[in-house]
Protein backbone atom coordinates (compact mmCIF):
# COMPACT_ATOMS: atom_id res chain seq x y z
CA UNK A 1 0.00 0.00 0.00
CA UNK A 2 3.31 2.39 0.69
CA UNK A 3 4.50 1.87 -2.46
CA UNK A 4 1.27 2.50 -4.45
CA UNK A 5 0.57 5.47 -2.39
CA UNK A 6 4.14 7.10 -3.27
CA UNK A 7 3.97 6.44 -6.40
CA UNK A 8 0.23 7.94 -7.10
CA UNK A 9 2.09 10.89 -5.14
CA UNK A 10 5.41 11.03 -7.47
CA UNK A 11 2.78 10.68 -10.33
CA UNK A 12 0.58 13.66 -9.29
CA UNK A 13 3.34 15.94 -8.53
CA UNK A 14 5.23 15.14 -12.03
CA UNK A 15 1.77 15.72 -13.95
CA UNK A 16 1.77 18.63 -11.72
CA UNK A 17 4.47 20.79 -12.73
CA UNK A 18 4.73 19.53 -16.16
CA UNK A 19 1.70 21.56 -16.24
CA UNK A 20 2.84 24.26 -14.55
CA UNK A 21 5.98 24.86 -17.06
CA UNK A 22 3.62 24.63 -19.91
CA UNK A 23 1.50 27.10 -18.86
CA UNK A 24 4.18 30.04 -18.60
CA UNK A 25 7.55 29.19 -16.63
CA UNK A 26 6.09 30.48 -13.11
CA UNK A 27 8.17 29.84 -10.24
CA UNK A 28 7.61 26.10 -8.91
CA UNK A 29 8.40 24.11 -6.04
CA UNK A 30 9.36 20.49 -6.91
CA UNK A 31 9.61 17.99 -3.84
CA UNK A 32 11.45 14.79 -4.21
CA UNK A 33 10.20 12.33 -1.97
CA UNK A 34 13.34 11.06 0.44
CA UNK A 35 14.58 7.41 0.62
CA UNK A 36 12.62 5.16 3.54
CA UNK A 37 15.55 5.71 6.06
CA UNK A 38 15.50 9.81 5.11
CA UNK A 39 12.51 10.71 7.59
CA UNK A 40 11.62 14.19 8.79
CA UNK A 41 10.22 15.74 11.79
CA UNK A 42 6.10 16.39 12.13
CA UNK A 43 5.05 18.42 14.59
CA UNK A 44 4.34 16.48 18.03
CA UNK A 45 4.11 17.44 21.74
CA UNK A 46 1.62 19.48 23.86
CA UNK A 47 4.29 22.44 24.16
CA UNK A 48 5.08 22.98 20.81
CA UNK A 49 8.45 21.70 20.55
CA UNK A 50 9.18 18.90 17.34
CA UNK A 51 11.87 17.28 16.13
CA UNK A 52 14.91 15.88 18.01
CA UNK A 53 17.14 18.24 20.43
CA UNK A 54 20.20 18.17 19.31
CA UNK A 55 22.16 15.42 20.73
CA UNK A 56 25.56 17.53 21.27
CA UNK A 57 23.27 19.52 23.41
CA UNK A 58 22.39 16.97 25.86
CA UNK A 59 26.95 16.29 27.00
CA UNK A 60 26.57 19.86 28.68
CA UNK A 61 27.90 22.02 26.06
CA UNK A 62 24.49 24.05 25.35
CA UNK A 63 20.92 23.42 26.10
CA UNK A 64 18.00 24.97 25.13
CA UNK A 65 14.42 23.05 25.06
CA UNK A 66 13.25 25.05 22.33
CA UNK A 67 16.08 24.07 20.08
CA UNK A 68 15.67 21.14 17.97
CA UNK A 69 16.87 20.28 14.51
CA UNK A 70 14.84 18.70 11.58
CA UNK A 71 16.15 17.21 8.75
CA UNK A 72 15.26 18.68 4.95
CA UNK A 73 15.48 16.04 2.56
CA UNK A 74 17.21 16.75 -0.86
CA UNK A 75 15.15 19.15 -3.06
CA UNK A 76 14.48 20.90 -6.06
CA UNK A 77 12.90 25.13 -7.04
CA UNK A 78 12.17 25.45 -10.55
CA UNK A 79 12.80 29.31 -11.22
CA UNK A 80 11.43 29.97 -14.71
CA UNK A 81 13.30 27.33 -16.96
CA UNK A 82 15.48 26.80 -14.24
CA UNK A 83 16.61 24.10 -11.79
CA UNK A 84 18.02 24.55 -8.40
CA UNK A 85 18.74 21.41 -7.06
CA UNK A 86 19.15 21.53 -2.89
CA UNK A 87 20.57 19.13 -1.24
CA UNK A 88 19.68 17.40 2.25
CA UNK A 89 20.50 19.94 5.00
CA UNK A 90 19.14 20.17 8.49
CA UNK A 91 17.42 23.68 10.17
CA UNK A 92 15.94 24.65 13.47
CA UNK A 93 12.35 24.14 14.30
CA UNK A 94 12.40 27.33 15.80
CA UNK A 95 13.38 30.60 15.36
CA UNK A 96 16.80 31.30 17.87
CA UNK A 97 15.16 32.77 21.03
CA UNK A 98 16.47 35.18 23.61
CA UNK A 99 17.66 32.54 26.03
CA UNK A 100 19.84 30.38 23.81
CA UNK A 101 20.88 33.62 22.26
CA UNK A 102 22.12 34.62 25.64
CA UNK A 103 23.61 31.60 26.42
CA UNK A 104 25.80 30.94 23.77
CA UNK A 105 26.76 35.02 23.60
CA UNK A 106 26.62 35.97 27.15
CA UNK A 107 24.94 38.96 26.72
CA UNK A 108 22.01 40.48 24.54
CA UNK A 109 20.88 43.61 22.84
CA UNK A 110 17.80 45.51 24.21
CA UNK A 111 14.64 43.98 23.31
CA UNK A 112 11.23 44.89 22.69
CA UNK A 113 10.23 42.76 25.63
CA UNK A 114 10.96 40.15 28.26
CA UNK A 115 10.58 36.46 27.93
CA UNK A 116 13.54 33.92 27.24
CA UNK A 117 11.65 31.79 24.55
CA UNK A 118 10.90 34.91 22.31
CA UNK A 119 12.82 35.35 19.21
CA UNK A 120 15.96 37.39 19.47
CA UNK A 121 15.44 40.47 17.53
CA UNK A 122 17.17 43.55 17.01
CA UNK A 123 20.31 41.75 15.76
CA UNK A 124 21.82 42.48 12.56
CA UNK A 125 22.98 40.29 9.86
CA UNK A 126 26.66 40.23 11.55
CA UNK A 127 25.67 38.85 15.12
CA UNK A 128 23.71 35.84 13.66
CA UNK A 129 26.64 35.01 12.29
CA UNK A 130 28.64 35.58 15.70
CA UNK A 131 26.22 33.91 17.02
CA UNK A 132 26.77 30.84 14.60
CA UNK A 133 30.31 30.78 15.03
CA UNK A 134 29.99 30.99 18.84
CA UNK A 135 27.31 28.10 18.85
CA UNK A 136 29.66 25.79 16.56
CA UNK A 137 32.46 26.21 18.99
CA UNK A 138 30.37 24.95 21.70
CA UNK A 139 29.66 22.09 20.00
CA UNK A 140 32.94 21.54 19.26
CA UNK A 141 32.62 21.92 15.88
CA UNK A 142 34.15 23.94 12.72
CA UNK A 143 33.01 26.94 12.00
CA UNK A 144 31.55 28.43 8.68
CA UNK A 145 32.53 32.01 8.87
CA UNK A 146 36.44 33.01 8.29
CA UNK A 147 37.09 37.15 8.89
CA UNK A 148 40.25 39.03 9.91
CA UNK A 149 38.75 41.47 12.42
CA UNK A 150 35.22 42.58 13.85
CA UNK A 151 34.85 46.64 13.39
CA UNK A 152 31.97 48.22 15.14
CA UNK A 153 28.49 47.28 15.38
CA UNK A 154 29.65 43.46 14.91
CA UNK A 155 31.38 44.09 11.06
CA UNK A 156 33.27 41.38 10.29
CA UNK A 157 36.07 42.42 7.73
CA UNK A 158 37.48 40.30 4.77
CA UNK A 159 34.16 37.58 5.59
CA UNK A 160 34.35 33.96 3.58
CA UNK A 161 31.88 31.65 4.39
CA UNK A 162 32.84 27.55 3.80
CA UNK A 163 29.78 25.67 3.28
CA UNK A 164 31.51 22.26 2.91
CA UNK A 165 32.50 22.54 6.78
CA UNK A 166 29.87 19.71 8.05
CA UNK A 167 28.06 19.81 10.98
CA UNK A 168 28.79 24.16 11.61
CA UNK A 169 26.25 25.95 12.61
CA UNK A 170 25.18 28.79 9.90
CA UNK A 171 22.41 30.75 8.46
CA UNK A 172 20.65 29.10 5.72
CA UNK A 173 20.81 29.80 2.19
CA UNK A 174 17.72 32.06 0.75
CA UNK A 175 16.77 28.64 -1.46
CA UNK A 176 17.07 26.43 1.36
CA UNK A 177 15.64 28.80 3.91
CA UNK A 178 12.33 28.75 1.17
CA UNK A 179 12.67 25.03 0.65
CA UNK A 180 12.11 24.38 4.18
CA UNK A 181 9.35 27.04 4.66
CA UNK A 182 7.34 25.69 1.49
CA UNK A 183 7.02 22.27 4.05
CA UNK A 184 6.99 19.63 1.01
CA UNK A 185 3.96 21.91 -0.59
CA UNK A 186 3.49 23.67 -3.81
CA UNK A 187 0.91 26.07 -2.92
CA UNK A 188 1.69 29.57 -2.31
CA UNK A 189 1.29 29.24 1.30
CA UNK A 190 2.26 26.04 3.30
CA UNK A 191 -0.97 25.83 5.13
CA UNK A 192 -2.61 25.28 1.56
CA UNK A 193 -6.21 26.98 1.79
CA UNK A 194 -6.75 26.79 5.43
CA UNK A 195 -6.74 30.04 7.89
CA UNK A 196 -3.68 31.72 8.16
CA UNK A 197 -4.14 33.27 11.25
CA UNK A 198 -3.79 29.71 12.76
CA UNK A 199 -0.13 29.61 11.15
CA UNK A 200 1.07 32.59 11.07
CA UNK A 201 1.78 35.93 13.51
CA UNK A 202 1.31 38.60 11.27
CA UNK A 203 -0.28 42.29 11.00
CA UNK A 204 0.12 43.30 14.47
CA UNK A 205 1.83 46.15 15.93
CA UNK A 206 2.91 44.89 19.97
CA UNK A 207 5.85 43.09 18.86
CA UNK A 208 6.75 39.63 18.21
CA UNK A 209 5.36 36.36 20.55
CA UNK A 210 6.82 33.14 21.66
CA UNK A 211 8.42 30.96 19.50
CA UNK A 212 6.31 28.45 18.60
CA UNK A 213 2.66 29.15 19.32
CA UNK A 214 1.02 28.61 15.53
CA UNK A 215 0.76 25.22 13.92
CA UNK A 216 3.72 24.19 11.86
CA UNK A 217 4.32 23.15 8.71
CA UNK A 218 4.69 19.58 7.60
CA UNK A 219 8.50 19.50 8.12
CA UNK A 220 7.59 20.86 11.83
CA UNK A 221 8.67 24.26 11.38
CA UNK A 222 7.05 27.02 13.18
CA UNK A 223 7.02 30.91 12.43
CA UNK A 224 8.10 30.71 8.92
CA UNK A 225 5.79 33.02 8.37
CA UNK A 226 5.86 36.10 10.57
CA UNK A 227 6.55 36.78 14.18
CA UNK A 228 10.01 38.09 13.14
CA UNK A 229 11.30 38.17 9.61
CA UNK A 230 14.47 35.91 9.31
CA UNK A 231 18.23 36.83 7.80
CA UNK A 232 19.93 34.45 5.68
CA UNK A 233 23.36 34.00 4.56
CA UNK A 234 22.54 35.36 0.49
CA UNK A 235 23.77 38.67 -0.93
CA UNK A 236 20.80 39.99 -2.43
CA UNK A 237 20.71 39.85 -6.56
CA UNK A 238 18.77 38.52 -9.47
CA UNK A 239 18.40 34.84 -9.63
CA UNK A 240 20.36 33.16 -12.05
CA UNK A 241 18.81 32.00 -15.07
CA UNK A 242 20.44 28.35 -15.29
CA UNK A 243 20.23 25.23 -13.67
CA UNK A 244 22.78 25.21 -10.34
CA UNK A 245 23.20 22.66 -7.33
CA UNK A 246 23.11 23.93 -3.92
CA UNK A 247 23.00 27.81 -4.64
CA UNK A 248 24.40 30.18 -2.39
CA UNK A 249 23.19 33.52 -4.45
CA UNK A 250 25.57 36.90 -5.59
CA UNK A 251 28.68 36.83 -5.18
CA UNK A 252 28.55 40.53 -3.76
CA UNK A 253 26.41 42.96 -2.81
CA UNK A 254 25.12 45.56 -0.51
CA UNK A 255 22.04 44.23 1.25
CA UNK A 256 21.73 40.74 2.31
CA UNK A 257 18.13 38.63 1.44
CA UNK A 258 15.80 38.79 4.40
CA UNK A 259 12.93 36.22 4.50
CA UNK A 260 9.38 35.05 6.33
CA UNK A 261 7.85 38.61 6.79
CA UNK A 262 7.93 40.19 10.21
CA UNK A 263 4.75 40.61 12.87
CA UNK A 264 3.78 43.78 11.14
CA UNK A 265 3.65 42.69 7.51
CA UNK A 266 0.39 41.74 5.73
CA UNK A 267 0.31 37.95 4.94
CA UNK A 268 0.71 38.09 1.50
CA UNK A 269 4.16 39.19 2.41
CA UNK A 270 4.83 36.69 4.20
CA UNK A 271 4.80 34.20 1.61
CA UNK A 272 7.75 31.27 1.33
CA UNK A 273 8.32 33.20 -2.11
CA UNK A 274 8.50 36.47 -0.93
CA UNK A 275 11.77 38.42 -0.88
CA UNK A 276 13.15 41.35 1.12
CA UNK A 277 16.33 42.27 1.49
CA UNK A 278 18.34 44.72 4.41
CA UNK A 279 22.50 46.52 4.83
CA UNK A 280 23.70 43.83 6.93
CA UNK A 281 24.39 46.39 9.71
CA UNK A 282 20.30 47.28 10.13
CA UNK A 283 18.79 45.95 13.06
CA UNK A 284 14.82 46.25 13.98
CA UNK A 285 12.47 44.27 16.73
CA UNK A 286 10.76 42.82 13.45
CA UNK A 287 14.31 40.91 12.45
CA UNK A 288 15.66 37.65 13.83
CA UNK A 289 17.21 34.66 12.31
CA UNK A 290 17.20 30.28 12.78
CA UNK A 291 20.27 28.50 12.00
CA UNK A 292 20.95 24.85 9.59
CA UNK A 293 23.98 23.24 9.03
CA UNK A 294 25.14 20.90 6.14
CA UNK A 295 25.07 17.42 6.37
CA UNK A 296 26.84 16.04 3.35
């Protein structure tokens, strides 16, 4: 019965898009089923954790019970004609809140309000990747940011990233950040045509709320849509118009692609698709981040 119900899935989701390229070259989302042994998360629990806590986490290095890590399974985004193939990588449930933040950094910038599993905000692109760095070394791992010096407000100077370092803790790429929002769908939200507001924290003016207090999506991610928006690791540009594994976007830029849509944007911006993009030294109680690592 598996086997005949994966393969009148593969089947529906090939006739699918096949119609979808016909009928003008609009941006797709392509899901390739994982092996058997590939699982991911689904959202479980009375308390709105999922997934598994990272198992690093449990020696003594860090802790956090709102952390926990989900495994993406090996993807594909059709941008007009083409093809960007993702491969398997694994993200945070959660958006990172105040008290790992504090944790792993010692201190914090001011926030809009008190409460240890909110999402750090006010942050700019710079100290999630301090952050990263900091976290990685904690778990005794590499980390995936090289620089030379850190100038003021957190500017890191002469800044390579190495995604081939397994197992450091990063910021996702835009394309897998909207991989894992999308949740395996292919509609333009991932809760399909059901109520948003039971997804989603968005239009509101008071600030952001706990991690975690909307349904997920069916990778059991929460809050990738609204609450805060989310950096990732992209320079901001045009997409490329050719088929590339595993993109990690310009090569340079000024701004750096921001994604999800804060707590005060209206839903349609808050999209998987949607784009926005910030100077990597802005900060605002609208902006946090989440963190994935490779696994290949």
């Amino acid at each position: 019965m598996k086997l005949l119900e994966s393969f009148l899935l593969v089947s529906f989701f090939a006739a699918f898009f096949a119609a979808c390229s016909a009928s003008g070259g609009e941006e797709t989302f392509a899901p390739k089923f994982p092996d058997e042994n590939e699982g991911t998360a689904k959202s479980s629990g009375s308390n709105g954790s999922s997934g598994s806590a990272d198992p690093e986490s449990s020696s003594g290095a860090v802790e956090d019970s709102t952390l926990a890590w989900v495994t993406i399974p090996a993807t594909a985004i059709i941008r007009g004609t083409a093809t960007y193939s993702i491969s398997s990588f694994e993200i945070t449930t959660t958006e990172v809140t105040r008290g790992l933040y504090t944790k792993v950094m010692g201190d914090i910038p001011q926030q809009a309000n008190e409460g240890a599993d909110f999402p750090v905000e006010y942050v700019n692109w710079y100290q999630a990747v301090l952050f990263c760095n900091a976290y990685s070394k904690l778990l005794g791992r590499d980390t995936a940011y090289v620089y030379t010096s850190v100038g003021d407000e957190s500017y890191l100077k002469d800044l390579s990233i190495d995604y081939s370092a397994k197992g450091a803790v990063r910021l996702p790429t835009e394309s897998e950040w909207e991989v894992a929002a999308r949740g395996g769908t292919a509609s333009t939200y991932y809760w399909g045509t059901e109520e948003a507001k039971n997804y989603a924290y968005y239009g509101q003016s008071k600030g952001p709320v706990a991690v975690a207090q909307y349904l997920s999506n069916e990778y059991g991610l929460y809050d990738m849509a609204g609450n805060v928006a989310e950096w990732v690791n992209d320079w901001y540009g045009s997409y490329e118009n050719k088929d590339i594994a595993d993109p990690t976007g310009a090569e340079t830029g000024t701004t750096r692609v921001v994604r999800g849509g804060g707590f005060q944007e209206a839903i349609k911006d808050c999209a998987p698709s949607k784009r926005d993009n910030k100077a990597p030294l802005y900060k605002s109680h609208t902006l946090g981040f989440r963190i994935a690592r490779s696994v290949k």
